[in-house]
Protein backbone atom coordinates (compact mmCIF):
# COMPACT_ATOMS: atom_id res chain seq x y z
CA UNK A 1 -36.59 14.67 0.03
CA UNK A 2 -34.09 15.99 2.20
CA UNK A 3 -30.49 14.66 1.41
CA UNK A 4 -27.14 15.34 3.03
CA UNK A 5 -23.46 13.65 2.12
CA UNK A 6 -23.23 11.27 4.65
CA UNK A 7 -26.57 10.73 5.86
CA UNK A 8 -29.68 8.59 4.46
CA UNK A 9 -31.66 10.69 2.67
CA UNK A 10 -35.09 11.17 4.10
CA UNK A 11 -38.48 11.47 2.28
CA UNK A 12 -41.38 13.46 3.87
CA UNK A 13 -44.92 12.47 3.00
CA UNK A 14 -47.92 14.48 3.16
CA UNK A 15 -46.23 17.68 3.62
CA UNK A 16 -48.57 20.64 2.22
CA UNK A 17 -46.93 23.71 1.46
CA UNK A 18 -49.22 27.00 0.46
CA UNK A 19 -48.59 28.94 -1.95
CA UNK A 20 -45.95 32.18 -1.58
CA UNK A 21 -45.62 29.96 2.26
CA UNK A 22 -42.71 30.09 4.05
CA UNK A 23 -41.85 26.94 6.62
CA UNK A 24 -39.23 26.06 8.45
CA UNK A 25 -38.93 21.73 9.25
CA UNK A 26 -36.36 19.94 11.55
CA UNK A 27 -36.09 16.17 11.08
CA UNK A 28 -33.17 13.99 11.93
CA UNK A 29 -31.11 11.93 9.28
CA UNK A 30 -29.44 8.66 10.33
CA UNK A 31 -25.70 8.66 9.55
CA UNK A 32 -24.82 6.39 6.31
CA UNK A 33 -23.15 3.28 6.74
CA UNK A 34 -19.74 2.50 5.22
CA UNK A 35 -18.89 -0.11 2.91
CA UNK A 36 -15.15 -1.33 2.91
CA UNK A 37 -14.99 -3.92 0.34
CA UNK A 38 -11.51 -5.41 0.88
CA UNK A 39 -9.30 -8.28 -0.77
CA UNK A 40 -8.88 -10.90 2.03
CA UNK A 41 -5.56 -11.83 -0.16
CA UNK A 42 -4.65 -8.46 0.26
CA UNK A 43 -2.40 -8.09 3.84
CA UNK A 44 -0.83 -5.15 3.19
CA UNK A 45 -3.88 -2.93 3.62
CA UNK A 46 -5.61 -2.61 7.57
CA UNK A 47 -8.61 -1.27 7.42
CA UNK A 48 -11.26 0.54 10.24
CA UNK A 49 -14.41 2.06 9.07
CA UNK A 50 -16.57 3.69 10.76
CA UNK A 51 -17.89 7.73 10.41
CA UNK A 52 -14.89 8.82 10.39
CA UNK A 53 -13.98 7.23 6.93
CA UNK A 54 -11.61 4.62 6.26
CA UNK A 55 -8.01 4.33 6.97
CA UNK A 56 -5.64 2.03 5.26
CA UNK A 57 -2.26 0.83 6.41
CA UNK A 58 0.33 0.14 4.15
CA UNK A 59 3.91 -1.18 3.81
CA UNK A 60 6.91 0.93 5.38
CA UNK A 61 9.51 -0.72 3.83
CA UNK A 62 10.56 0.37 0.27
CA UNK A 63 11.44 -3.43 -0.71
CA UNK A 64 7.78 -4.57 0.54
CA UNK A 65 5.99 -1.87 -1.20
CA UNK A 66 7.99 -2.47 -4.55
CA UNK A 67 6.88 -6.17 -4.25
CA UNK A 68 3.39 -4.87 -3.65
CA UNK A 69 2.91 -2.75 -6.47
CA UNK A 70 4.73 -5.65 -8.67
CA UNK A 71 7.46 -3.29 -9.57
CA UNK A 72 10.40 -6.17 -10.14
CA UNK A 73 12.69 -2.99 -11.73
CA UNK A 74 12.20 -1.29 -8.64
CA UNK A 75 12.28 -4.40 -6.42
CA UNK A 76 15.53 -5.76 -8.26
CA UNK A 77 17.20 -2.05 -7.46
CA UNK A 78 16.40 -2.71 -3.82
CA UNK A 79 16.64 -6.32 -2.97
CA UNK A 80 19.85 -7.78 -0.98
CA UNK A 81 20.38 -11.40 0.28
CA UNK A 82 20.24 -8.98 3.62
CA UNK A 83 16.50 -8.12 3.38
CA UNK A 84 15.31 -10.44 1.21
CA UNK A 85 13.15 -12.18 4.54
CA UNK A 86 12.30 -8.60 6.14
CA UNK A 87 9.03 -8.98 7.27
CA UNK A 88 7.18 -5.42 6.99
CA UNK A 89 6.51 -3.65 10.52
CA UNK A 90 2.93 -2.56 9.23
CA UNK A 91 2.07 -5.14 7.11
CA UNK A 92 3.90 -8.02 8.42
CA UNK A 93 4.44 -9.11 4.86
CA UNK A 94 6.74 -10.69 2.98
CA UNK A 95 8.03 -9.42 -0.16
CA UNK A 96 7.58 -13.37 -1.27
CA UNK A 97 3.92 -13.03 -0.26
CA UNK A 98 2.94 -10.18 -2.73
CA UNK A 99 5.20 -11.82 -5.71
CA UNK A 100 3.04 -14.88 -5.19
CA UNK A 101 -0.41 -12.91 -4.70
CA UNK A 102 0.47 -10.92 -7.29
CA UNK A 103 1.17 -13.77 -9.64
CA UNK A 104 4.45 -12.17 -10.63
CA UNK A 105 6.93 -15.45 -11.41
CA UNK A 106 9.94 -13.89 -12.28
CA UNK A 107 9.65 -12.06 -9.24
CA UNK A 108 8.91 -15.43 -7.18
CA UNK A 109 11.72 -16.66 -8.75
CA UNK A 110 14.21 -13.51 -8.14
CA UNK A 111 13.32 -13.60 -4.73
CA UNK A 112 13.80 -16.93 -4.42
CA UNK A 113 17.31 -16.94 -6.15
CA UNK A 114 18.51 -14.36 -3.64
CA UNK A 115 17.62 -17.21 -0.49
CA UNK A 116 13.74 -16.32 0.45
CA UNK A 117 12.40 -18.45 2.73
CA UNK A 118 9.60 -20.38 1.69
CA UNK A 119 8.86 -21.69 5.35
CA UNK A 120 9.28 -18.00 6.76
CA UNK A 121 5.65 -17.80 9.28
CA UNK A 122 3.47 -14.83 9.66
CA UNK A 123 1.57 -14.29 12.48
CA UNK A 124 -1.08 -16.13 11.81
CA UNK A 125 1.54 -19.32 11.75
CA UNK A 126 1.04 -19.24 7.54
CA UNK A 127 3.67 -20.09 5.34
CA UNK A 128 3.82 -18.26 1.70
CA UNK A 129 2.51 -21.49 0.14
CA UNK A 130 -1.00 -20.90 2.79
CA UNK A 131 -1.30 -17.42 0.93
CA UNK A 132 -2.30 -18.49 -2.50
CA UNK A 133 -4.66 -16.13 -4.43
CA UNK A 134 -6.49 -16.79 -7.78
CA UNK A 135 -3.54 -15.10 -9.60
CA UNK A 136 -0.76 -17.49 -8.28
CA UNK A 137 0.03 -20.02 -11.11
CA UNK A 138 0.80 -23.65 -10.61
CA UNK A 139 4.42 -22.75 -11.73
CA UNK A 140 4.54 -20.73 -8.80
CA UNK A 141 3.55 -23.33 -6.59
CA UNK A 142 6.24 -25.43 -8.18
CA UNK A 143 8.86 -23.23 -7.65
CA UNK A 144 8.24 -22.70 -4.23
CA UNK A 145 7.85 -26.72 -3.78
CA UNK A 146 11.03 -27.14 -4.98
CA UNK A 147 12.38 -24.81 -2.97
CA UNK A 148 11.39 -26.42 0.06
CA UNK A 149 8.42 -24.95 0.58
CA UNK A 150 6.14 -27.59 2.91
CA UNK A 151 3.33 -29.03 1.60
CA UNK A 152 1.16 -30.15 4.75
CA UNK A 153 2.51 -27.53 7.07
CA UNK A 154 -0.97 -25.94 9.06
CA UNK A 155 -1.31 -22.46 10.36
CA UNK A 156 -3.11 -21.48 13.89
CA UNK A 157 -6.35 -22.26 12.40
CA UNK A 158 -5.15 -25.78 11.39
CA UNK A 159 -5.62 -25.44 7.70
CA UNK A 160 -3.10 -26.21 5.25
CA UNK A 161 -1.98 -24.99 1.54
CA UNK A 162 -4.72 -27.00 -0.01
CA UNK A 163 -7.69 -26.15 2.48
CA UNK A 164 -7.05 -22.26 1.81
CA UNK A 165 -6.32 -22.77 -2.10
CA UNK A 166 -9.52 -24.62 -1.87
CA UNK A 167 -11.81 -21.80 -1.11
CA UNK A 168 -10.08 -19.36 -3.59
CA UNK A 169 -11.31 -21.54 -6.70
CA UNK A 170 -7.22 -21.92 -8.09
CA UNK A 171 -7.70 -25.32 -10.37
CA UNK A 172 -4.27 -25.08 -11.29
CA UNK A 173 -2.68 -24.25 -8.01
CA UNK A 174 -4.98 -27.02 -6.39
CA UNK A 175 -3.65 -29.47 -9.07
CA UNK A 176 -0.26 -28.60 -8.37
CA UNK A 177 -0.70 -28.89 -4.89
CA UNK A 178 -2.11 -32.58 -5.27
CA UNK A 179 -0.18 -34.25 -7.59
CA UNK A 180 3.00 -32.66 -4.99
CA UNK A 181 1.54 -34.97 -2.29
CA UNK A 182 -0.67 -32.61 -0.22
CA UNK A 183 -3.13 -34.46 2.15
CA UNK A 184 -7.02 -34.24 0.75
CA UNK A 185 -8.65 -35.40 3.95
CA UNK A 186 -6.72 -33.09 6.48
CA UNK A 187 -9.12 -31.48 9.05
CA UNK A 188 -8.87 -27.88 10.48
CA UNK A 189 -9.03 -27.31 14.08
CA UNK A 190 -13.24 -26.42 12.91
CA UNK A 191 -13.14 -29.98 11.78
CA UNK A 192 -13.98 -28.89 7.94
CA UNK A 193 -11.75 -30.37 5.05
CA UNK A 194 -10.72 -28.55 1.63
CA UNK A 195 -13.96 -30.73 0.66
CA UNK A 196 -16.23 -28.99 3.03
CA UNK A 197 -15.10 -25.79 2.54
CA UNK A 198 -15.04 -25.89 -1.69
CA UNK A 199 -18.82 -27.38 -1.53
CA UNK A 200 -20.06 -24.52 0.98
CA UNK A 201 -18.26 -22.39 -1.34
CA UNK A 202 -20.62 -23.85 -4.13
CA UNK A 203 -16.86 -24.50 -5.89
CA UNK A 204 -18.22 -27.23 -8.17
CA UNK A 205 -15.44 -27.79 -10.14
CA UNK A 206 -12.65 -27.54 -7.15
CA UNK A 207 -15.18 -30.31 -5.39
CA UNK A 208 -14.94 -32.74 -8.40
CA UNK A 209 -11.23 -32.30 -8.22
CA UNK A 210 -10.77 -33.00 -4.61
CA UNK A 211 -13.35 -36.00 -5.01
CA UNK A 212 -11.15 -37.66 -7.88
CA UNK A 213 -8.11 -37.05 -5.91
CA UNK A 214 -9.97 -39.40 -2.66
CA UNK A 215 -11.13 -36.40 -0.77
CA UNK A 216 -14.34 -38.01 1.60
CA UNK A 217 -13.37 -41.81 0.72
């Protein structure tokens, strides 16, 4: 077996080799591929692969990258009603979005108490409330409900708060989302529904859910 970092190993069959022999053999080994496995809730990171490796991207700003490694001591020491809203040149993140990816409340609500805009659009047209991960409590999505946030707003793709929540299996985000008066039935520009998208998903409990709340009546 001939083995090389970076490259498939290759195994050579019915190679005979004398005794005290001496043999030189050339073969080729295809270059390995690379496996990035990435968080599709996490924005801060941009990521190429290729031979060359992997290089990630991440925040510039000290306030974003505080909020990203859900340091509130170090966010708190940092934070202004100035840059609460600065969108990261890198990232293009929000130091709302990571509070509320990262689950951190008290950081949601810091952030929030210092004016954060819970409408503010990246540039895929998606409000905080569209960028909902499994960690993001229905508290959360209360507080930034009552902040103003917009239930039924729709990004570029046409999907709303609900349709994304749908497809990251968040019961208690997707409850919250409900009973604040989010539309089941609304369609992305693909034409799919939360529905659709939790039953591909095989998200059996998040399609009973949608089903008692009139989803596909």
């Amino acid at each position: 077996k001939i083995e090389a970092l970076g490259f498939v190993g290759h195994n050579m069959l019915d190679l005979e080799i004398a005794a005290n022999e001496t043999r030189s053999i050339e073969t080729t080994l295809q270059v390995a591929g690379i496996q990035v496995e990435v968080d599709v809730n996490a924005p801060e990171y941009e990521t190429t692969s290729g031979t060359a490796g992997v290089v990630m991207i991440t925040a510039a700003e000290p306030l974003i990258r505080a909020a990203l490694d859900d340091d509130l001591q170090e966010l708190e020491a940092l934070l202004t009603r100035e840059n609460v809203n600065l969108r990261d040149k890198n990232t293009h993140t929000t130091a709302l979005e990571h509070a509320v990816l990262n689950g951190n409340r008290e950081m949601v609500q810091v952030l929030l108490s210092a004016g954060a805009d819970v409408n503010s659009l990246n540039d895929s047209k998606q409000s905080v409330l569209m960028r909902l991960s499994q960690e993001s409590t229905a508290d959360i999505v209360w507080d930034l409900i009552n902040a103003g946030a917009g239930v039924n707003l729709t990004d570029e793709e046409g999907d709303t708060a609900l349709i994304e929540v749908a497809s990251v299996k968040n019961l208690p985000a997707l409850t919250a989302l409900i009973h604040a008066g989010a539309k089941v039935d609304t369609k992305n520009k693909e034409g799919k529904t939360a529905l659709m998208l939790a039953a591909e998903g095989g998200h059996d409990e998040t399609v009973r859910m949608l089903t008692q709340a009139g989803a596909g009546k």
